[in-house]
PDB file of N, CA and C in Angstrom:
ATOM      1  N   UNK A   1     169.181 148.407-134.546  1.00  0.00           N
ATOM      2  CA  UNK A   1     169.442 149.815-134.439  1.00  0.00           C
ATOM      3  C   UNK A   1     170.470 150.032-133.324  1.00  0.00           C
ATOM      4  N   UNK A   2     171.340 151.210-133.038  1.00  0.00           N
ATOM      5  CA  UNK A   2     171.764 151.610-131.844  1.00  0.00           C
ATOM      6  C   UNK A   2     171.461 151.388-130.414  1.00  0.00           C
ATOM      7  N   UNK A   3     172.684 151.010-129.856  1.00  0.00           N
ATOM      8  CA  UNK A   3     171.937 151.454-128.716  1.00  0.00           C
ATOM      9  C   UNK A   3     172.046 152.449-128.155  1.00  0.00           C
ATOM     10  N   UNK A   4     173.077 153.428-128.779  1.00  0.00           N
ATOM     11  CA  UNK A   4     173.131 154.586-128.253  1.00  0.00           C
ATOM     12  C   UNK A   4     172.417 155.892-129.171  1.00  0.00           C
ATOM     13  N   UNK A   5     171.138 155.787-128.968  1.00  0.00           N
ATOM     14  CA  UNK A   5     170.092 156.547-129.998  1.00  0.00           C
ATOM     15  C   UNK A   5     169.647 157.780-128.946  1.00  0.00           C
ATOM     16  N   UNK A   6     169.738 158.614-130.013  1.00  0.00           N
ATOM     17  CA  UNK A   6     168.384 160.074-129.901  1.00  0.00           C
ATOM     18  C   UNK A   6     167.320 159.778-129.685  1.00  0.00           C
ATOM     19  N   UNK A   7     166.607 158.565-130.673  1.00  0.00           N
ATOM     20  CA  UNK A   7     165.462 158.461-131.725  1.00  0.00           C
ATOM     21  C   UNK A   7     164.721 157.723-130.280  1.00  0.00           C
ATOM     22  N   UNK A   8     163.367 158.435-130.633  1.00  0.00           N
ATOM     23  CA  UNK A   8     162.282 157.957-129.608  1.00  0.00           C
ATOM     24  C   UNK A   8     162.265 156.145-130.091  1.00  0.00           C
ATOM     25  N   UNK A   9     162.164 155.550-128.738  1.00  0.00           N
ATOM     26  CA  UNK A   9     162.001 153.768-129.404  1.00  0.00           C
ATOM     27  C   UNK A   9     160.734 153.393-129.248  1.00  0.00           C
ATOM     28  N   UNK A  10     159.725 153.407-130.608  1.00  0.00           N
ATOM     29  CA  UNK A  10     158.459 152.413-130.350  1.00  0.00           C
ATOM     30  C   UNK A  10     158.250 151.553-130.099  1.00  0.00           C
ATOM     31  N   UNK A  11     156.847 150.880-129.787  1.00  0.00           N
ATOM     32  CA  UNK A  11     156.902 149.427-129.824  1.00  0.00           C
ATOM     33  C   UNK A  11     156.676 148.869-130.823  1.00  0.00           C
ATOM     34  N   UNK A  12     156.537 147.434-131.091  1.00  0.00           N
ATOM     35  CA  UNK A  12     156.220 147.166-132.999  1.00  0.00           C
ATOM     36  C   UNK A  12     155.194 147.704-133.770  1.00  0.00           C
ATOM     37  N   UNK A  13     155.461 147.838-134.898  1.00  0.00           N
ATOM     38  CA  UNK A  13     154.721 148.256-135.607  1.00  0.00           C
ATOM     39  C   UNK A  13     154.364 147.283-136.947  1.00  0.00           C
ATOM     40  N   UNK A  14     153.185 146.714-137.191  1.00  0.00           N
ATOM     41  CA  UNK A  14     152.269 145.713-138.022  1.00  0.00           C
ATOM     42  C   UNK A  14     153.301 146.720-139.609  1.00  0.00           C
ATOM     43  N   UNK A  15     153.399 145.314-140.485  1.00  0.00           N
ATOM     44  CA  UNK A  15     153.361 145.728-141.410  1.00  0.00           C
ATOM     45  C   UNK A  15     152.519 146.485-142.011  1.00  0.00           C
ATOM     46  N   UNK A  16     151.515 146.386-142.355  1.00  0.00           N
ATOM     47  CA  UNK A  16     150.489 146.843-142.753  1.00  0.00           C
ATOM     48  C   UNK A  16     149.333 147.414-142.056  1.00  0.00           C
ATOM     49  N   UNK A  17     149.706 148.875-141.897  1.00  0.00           N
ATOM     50  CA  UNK A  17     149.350 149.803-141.061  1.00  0.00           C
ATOM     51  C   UNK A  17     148.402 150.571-141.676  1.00  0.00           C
ATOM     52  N   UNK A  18     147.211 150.462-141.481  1.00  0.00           N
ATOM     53  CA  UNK A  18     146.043 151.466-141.896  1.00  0.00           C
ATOM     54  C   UNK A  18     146.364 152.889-141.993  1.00  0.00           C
ATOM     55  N   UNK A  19     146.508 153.901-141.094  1.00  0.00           N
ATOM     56  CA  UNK A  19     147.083 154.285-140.485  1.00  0.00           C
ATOM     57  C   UNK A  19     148.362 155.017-139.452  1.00  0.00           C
ATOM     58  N   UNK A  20     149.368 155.197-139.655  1.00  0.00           N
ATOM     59  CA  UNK A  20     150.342 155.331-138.696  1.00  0.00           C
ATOM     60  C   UNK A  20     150.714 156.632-138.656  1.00  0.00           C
ATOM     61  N   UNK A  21     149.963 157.133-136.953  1.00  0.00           N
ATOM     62  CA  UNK A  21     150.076 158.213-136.399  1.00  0.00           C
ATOM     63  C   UNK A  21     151.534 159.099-135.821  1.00  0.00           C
ATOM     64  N   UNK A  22     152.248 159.270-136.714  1.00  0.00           N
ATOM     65  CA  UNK A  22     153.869 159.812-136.487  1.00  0.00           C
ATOM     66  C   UNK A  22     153.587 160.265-134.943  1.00  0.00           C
ATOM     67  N   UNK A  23     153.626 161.549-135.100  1.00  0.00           N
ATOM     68  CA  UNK A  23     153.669 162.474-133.717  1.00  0.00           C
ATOM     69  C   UNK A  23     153.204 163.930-133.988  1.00  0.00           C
ATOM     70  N   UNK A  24     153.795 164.763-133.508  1.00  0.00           N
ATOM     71  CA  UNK A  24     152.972 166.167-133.623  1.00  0.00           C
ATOM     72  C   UNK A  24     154.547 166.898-134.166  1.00  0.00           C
ATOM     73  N   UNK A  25     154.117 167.818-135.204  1.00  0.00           N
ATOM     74  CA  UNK A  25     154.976 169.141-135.723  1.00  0.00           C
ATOM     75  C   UNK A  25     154.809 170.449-134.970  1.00  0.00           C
ATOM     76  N   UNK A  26     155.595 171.108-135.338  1.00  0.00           N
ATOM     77  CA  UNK A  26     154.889 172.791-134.568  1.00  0.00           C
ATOM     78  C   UNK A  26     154.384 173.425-135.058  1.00  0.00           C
ATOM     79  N   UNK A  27     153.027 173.265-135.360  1.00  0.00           N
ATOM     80  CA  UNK A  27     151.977 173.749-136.106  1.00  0.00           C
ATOM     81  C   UNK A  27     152.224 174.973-136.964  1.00  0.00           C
ATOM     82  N   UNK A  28     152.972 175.339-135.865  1.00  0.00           N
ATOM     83  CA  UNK A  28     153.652 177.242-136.463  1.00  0.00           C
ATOM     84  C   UNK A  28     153.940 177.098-137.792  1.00  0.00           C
ATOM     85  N   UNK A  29     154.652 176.025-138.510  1.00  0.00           N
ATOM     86  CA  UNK A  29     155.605 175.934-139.431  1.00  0.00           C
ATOM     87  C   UNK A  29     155.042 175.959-140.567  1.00  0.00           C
ATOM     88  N   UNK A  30     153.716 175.836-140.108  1.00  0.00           N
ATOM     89  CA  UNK A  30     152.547 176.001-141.598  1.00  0.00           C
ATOM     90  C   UNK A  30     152.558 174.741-142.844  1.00  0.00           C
ATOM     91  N   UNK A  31     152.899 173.736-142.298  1.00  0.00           N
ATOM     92  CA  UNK A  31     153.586 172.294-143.489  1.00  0.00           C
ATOM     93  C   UNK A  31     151.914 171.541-142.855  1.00  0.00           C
ATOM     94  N   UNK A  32     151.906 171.392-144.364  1.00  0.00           N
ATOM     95  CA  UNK A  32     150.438 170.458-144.217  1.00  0.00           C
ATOM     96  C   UNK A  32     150.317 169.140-144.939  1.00  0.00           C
ATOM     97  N   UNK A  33     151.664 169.018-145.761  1.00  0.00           N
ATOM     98  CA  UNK A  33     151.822 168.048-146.242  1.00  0.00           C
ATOM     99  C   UNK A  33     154.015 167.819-145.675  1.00  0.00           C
ATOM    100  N   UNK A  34     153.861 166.446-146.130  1.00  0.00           N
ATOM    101  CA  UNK A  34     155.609 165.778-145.714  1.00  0.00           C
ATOM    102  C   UNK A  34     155.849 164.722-145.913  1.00  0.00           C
ATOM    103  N   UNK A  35     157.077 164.547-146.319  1.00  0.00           N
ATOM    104  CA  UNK A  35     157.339 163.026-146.380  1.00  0.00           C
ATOM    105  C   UNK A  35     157.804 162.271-145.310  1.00  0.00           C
ATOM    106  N   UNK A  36     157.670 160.919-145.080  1.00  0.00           N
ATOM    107  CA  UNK A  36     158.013 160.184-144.021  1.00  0.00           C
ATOM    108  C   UNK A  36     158.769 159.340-144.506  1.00  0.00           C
ATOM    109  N   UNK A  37     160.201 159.269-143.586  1.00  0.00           N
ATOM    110  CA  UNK A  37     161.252 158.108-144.431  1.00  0.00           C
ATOM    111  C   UNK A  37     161.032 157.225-143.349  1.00  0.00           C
ATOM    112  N   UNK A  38     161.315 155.724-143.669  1.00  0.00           N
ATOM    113  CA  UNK A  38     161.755 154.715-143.243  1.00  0.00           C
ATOM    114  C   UNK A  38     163.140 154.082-143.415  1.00  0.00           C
ATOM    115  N   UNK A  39     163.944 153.858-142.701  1.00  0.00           N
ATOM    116  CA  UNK A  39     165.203 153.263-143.535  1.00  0.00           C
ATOM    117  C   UNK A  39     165.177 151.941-142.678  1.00  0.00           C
ATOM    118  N   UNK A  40     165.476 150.677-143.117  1.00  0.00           N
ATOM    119  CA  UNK A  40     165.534 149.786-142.566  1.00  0.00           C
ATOM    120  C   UNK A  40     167.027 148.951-142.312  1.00  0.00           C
ATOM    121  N   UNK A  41     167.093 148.524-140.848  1.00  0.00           N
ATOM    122  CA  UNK A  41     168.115 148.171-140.467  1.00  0.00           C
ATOM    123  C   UNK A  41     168.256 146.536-140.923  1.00  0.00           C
ATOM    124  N   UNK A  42     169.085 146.072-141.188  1.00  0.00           N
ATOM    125  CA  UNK A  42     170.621 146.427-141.369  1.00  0.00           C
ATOM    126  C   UNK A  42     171.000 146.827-142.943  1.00  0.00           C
ATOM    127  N   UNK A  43     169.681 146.969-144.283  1.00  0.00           N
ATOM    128  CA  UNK A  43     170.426 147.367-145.252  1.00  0.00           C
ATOM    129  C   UNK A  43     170.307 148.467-145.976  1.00  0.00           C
ATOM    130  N   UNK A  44     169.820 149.445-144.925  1.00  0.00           N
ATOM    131  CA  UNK A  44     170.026 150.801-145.079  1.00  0.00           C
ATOM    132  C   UNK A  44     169.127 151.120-146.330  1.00  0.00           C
ATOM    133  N   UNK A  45     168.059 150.141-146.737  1.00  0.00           N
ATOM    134  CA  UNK A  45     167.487 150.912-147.636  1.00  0.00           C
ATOM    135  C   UNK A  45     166.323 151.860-147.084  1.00  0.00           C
ATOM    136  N   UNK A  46     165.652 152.293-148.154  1.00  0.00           N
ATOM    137  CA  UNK A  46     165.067 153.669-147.483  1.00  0.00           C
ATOM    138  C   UNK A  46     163.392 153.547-148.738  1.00  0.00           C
ATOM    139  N   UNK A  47     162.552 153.757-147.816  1.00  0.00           N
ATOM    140  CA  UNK A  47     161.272 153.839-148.164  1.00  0.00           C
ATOM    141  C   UNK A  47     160.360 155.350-147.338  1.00  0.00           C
ATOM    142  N   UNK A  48     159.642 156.266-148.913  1.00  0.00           N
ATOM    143  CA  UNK A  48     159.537 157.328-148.572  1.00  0.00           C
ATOM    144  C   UNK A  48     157.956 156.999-148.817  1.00  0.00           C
ATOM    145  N   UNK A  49     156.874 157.570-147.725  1.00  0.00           N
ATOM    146  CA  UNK A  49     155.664 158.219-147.789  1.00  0.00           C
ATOM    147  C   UNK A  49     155.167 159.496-147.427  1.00  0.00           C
ATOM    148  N   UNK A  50     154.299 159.483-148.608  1.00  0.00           N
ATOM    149  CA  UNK A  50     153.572 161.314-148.539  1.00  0.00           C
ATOM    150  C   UNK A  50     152.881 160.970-147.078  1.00  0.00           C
ATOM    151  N   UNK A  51     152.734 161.786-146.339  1.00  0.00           N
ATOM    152  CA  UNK A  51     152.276 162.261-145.486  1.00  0.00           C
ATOM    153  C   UNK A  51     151.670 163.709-145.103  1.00  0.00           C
ATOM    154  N   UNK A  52     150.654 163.525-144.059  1.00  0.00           N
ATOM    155  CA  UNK A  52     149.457 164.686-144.189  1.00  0.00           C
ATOM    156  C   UNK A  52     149.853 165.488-142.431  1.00  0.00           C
ATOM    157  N   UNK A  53     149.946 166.623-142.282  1.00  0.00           N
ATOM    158  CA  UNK A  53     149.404 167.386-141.106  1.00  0.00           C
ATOM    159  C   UNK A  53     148.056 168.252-140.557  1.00  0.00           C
ATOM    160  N   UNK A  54     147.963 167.811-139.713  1.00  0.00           N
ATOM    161  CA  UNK A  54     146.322 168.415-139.860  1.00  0.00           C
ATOM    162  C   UNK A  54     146.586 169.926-139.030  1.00  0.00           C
ATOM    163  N   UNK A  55     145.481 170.845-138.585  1.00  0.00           N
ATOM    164  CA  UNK A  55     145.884 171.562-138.041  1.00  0.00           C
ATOM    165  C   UNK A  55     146.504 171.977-136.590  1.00  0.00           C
ATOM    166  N   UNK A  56     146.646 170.889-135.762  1.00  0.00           N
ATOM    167  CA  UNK A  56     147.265 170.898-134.740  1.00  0.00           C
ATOM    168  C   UNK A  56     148.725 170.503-134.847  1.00  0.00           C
ATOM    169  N   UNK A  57     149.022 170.183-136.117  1.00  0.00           N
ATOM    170  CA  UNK A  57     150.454 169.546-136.368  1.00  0.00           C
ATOM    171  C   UNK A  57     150.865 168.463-136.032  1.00  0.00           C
ATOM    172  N   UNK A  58     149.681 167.281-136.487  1.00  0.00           N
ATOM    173  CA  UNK A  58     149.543 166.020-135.996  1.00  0.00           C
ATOM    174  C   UNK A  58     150.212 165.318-137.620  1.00  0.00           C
ATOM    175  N   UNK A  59     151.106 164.735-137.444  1.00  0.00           N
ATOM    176  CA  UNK A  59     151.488 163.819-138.586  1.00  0.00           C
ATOM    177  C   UNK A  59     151.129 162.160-138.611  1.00  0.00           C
ATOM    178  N   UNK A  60     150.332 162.138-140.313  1.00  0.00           N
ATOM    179  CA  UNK A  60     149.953 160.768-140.522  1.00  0.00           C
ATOM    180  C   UNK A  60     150.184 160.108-141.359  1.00  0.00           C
ATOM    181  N   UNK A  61     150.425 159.097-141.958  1.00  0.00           N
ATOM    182  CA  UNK A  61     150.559 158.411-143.144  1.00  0.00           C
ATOM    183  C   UNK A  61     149.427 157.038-142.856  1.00  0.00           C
ATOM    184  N   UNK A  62     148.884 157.181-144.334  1.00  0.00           N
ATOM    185  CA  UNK A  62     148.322 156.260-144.221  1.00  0.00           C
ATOM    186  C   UNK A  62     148.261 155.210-145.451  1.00  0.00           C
ATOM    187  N   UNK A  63     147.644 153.866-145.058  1.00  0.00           N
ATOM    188  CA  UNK A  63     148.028 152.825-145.935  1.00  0.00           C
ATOM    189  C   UNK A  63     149.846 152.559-146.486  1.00  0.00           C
ATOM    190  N   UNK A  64     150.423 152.763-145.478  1.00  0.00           N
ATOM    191  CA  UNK A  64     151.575 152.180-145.339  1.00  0.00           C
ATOM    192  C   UNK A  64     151.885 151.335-145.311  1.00  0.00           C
ATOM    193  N   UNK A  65     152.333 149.917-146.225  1.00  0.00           N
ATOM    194  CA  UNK A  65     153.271 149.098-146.305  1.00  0.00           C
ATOM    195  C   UNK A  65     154.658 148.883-145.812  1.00  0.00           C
ATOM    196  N   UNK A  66     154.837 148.045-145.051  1.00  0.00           N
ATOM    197  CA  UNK A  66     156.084 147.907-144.485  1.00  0.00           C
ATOM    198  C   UNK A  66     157.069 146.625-145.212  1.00  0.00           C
ATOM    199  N   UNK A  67     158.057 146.708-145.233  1.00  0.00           N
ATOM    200  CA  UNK A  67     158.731 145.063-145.667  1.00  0.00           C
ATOM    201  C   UNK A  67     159.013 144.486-144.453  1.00  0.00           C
ATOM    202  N   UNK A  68     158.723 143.160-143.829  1.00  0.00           N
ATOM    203  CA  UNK A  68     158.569 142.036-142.633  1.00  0.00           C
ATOM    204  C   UNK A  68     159.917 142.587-142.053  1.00  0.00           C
ATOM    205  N   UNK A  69     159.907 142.132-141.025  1.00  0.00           N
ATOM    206  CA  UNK A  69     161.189 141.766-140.036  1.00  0.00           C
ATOM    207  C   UNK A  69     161.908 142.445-139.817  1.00  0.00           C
ATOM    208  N   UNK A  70     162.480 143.143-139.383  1.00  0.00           N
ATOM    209  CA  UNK A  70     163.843 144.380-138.821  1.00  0.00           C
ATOM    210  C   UNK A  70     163.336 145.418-138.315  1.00  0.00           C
ATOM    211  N   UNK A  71     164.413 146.552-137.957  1.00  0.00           N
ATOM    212  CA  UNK A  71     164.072 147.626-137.421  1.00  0.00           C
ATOM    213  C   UNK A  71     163.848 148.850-138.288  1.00  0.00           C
ATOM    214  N   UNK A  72     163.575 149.572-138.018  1.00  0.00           N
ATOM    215  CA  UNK A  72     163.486 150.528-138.882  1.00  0.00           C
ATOM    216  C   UNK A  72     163.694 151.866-137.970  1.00  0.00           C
ATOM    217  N   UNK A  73     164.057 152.811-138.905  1.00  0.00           N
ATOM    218  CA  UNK A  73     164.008 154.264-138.248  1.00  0.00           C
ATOM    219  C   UNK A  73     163.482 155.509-138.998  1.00  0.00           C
ATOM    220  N   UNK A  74     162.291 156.307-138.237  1.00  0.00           N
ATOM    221  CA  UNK A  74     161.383 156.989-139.101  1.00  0.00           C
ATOM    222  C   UNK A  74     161.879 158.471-138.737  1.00  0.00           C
ATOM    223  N   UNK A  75     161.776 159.191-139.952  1.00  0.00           N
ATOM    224  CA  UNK A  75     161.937 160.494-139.417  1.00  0.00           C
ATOM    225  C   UNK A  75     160.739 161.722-140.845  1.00  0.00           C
ATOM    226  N   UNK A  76     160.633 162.645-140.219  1.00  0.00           N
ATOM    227  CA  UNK A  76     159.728 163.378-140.983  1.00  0.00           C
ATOM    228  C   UNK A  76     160.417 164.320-141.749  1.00  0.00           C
ATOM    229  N   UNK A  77     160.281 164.766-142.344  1.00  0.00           N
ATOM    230  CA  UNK A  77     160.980 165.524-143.729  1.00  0.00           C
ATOM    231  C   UNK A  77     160.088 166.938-144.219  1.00  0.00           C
ATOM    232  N   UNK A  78     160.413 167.641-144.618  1.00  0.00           N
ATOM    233  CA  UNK A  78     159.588 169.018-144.974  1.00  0.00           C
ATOM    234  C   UNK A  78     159.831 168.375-146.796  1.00  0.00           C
ATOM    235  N   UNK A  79     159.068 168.510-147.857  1.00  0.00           N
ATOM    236  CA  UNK A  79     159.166 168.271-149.042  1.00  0.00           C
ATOM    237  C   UNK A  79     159.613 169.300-149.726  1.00  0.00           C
ATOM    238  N   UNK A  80     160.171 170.456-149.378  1.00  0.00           N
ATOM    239  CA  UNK A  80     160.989 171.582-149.908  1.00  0.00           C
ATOM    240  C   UNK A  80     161.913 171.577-150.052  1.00  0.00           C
ATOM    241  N   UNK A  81     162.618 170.829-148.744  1.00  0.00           N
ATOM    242  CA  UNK A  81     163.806 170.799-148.546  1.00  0.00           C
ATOM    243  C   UNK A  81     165.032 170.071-149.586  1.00  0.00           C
ATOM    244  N   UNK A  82     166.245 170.231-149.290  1.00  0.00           N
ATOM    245  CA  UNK A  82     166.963 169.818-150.610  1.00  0.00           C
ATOM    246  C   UNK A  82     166.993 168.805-149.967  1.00  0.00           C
ATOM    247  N   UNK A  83     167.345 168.120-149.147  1.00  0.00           N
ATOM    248  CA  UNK A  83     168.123 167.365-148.062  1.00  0.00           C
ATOM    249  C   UNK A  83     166.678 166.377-147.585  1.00  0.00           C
ATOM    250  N   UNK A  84     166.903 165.156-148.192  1.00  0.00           N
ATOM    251  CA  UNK A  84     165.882 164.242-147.421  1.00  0.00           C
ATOM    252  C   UNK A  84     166.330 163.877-146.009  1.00  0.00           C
ATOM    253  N   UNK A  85     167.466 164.238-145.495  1.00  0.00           N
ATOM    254  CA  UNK A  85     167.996 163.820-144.181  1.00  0.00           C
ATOM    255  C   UNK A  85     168.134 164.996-143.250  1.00  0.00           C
ATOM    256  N   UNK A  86     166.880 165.974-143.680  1.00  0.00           N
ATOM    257  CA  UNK A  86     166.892 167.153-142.238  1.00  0.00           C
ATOM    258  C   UNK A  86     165.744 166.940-141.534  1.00  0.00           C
ATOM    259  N   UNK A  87     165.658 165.798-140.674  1.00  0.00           N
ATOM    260  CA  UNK A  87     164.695 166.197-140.310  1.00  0.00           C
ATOM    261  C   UNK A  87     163.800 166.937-139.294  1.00  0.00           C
ATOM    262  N   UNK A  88     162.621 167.423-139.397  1.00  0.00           N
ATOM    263  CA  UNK A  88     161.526 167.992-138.775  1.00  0.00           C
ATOM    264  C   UNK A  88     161.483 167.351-137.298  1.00  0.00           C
ATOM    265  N   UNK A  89     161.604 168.095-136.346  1.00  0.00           N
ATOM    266  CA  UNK A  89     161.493 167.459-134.844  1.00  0.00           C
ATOM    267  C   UNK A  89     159.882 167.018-134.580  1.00  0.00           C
ATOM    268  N   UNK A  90     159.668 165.685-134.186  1.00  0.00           N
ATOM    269  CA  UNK A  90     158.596 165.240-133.953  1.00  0.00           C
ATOM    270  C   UNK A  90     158.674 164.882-132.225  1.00  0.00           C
ATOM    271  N   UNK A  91     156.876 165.815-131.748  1.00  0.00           N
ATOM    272  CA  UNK A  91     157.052 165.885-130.311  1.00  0.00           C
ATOM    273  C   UNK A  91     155.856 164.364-130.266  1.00  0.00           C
ATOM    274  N   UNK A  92     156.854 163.574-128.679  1.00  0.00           N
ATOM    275  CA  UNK A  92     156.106 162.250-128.603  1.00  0.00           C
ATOM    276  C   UNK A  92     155.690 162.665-127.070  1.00  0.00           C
ATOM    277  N   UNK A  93     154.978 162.023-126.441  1.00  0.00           N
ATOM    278  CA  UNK A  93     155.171 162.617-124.809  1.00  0.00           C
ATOM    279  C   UNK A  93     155.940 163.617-124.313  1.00  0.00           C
ATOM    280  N   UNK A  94     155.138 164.858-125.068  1.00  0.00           N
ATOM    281  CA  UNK A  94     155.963 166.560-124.889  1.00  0.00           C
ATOM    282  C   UNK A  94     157.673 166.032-125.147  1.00  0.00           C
ATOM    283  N   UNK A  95     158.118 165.503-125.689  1.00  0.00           N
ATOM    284  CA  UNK A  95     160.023 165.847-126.149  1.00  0.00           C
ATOM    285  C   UNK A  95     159.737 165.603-127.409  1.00  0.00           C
ATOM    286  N   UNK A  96     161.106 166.344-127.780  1.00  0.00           N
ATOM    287  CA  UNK A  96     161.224 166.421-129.552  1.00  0.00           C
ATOM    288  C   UNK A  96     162.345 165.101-129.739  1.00  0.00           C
ATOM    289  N   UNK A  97     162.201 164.633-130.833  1.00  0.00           N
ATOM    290  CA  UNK A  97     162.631 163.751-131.588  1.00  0.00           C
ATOM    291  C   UNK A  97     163.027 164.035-132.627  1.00  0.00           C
ATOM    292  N   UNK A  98     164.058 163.429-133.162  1.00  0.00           N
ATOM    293  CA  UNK A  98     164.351 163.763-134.744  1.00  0.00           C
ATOM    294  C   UNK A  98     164.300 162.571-135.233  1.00  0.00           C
ATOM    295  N   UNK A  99     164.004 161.125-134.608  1.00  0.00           N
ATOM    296  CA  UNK A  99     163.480 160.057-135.368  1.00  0.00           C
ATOM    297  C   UNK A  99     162.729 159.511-134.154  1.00  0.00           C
ATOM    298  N   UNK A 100     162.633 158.101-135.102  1.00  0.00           N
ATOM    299  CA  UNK A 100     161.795 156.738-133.689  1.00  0.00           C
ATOM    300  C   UNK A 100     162.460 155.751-134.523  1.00  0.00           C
ATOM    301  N   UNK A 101     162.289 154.513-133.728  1.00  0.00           N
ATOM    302  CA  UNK A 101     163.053 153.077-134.016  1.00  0.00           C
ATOM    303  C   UNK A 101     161.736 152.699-133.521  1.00  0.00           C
ATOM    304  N   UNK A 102     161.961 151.203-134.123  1.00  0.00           N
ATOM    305  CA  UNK A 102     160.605 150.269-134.237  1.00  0.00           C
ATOM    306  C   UNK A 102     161.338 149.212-134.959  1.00  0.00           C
ATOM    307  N   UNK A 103     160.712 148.082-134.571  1.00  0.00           N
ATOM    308  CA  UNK A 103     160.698 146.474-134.838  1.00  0.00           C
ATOM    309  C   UNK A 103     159.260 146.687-136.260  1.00  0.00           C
ATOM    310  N   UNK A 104     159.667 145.777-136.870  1.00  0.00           N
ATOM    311  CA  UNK A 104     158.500 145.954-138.091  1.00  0.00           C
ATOM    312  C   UNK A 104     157.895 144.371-137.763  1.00  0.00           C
ATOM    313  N   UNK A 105     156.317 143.566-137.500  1.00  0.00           N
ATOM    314  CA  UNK A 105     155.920 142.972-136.443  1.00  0.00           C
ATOM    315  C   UNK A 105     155.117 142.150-137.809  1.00  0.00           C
ATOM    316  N   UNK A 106     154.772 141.029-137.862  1.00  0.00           N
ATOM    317  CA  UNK A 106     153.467 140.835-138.801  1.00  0.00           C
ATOM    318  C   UNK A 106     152.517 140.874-138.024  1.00  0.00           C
ATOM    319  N   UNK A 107     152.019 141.716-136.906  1.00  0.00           N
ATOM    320  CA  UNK A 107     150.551 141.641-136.688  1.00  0.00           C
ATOM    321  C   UNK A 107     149.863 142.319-137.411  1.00  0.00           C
ATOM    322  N   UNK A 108     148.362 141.897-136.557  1.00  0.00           N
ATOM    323  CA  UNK A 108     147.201 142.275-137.816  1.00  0.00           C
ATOM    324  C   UNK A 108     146.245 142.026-136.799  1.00  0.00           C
ATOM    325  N   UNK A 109     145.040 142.811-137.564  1.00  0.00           N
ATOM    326  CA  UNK A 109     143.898 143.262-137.173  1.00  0.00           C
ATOM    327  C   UNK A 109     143.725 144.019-135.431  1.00  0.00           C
ATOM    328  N   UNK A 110     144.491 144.594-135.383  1.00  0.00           N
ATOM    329  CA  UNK A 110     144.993 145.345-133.827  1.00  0.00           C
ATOM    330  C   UNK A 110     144.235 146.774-134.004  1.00  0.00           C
ATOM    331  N   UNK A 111     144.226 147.271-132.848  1.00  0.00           N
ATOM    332  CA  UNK A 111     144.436 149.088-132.713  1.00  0.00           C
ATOM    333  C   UNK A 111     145.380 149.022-131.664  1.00  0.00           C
ATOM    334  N   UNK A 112     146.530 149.947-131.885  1.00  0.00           N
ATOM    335  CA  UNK A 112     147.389 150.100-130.614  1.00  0.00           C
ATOM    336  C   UNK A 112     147.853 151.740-130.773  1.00  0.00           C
ATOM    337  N   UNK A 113     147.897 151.831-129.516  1.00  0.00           N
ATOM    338  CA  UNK A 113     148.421 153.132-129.378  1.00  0.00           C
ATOM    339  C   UNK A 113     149.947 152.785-128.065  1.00  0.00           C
ATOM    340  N   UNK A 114     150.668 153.396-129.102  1.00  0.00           N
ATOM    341  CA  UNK A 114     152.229 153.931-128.213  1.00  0.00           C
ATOM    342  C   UNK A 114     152.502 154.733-128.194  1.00  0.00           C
ATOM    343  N   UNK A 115     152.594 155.466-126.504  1.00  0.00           N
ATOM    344  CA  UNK A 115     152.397 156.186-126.415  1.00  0.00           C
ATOM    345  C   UNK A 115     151.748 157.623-127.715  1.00  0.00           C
ATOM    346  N   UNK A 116     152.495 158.010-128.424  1.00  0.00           N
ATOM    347  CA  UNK A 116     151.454 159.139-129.314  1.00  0.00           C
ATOM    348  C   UNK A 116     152.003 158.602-130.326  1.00  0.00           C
ATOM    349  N   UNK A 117     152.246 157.485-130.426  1.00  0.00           N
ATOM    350  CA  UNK A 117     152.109 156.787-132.064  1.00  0.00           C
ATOM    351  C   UNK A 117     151.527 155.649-132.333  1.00  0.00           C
ATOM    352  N   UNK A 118     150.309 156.525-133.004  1.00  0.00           N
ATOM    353  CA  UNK A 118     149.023 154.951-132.885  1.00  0.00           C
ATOM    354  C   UNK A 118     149.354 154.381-134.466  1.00  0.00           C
ATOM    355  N   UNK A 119     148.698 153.406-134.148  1.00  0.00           N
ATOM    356  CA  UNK A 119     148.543 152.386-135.543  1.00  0.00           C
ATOM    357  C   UNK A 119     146.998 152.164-135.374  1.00  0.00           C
ATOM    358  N   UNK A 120     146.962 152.665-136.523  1.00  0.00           N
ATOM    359  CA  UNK A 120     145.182 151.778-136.791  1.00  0.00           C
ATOM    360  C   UNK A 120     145.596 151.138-138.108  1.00  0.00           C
ATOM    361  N   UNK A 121     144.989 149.575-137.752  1.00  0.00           N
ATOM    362  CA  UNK A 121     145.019 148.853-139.155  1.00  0.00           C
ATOM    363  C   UNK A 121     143.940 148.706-140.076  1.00  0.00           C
ATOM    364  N   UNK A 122     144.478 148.668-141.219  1.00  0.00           N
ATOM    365  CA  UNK A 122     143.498 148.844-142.594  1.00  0.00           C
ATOM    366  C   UNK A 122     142.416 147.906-142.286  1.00  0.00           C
TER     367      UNK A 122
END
């Protein structure tokens, strides 16, 4: 990925994520459902999951599959929208984000939390 990024930088993230706790929306916005893109570095392909908000405007996806090795960059999406590339500002340690970067890791059987993006595995 960049090194000259916006995008909040996680730490790795297990392929196979029970789990994976995005960040928080502004509840205001009334979206209780969203999609979550992944695009993976370096061949730009792109993997989309439904994703859920609860009422604090906590975003989750769960039973997420990842493909091994590279980086990736996640961003949240409103499912209305025309434009899969607007995305929804996600707050991590109170700042907004319009993505995150992450290493995609083969661990397994973990719980980790970074900072406000946990992984619980399946």
């Amino acid at each position: 990925m960049s090194i000259c990024t916006t995008c909040f930088q996680a730490d790795p993230i297990p392929t196979c994520a029970g789990t994976l706790i995005i960040g928080t929306i502004d509840p205001d916005l009334g979206i209780t459902d969203v999609n979550v893109y992944f695009q993976y570095s370096p061949t730009e392909n792109i993997q989309m999951f439904p994703g859920t908000v609860d009422g604090e405007g906590l975003v989750s996806v769960e039973d997420a599959i990842l493909a091994t090795g590279g980086y990736i960059k996640i961003w949240v999406n409103d499912p209305d929208t025309d434009n899969f590339n607007v995305a929804i500002p996600v707050t991590i340690d109170s700042v907004e984000y319009d993505c995150i970067e992450a290493q995609i890791s083969r661990l397994r059987g973990l719980e980790t939390v970074t900072h406000n993006l946990t992984i619980v595995e399946a």
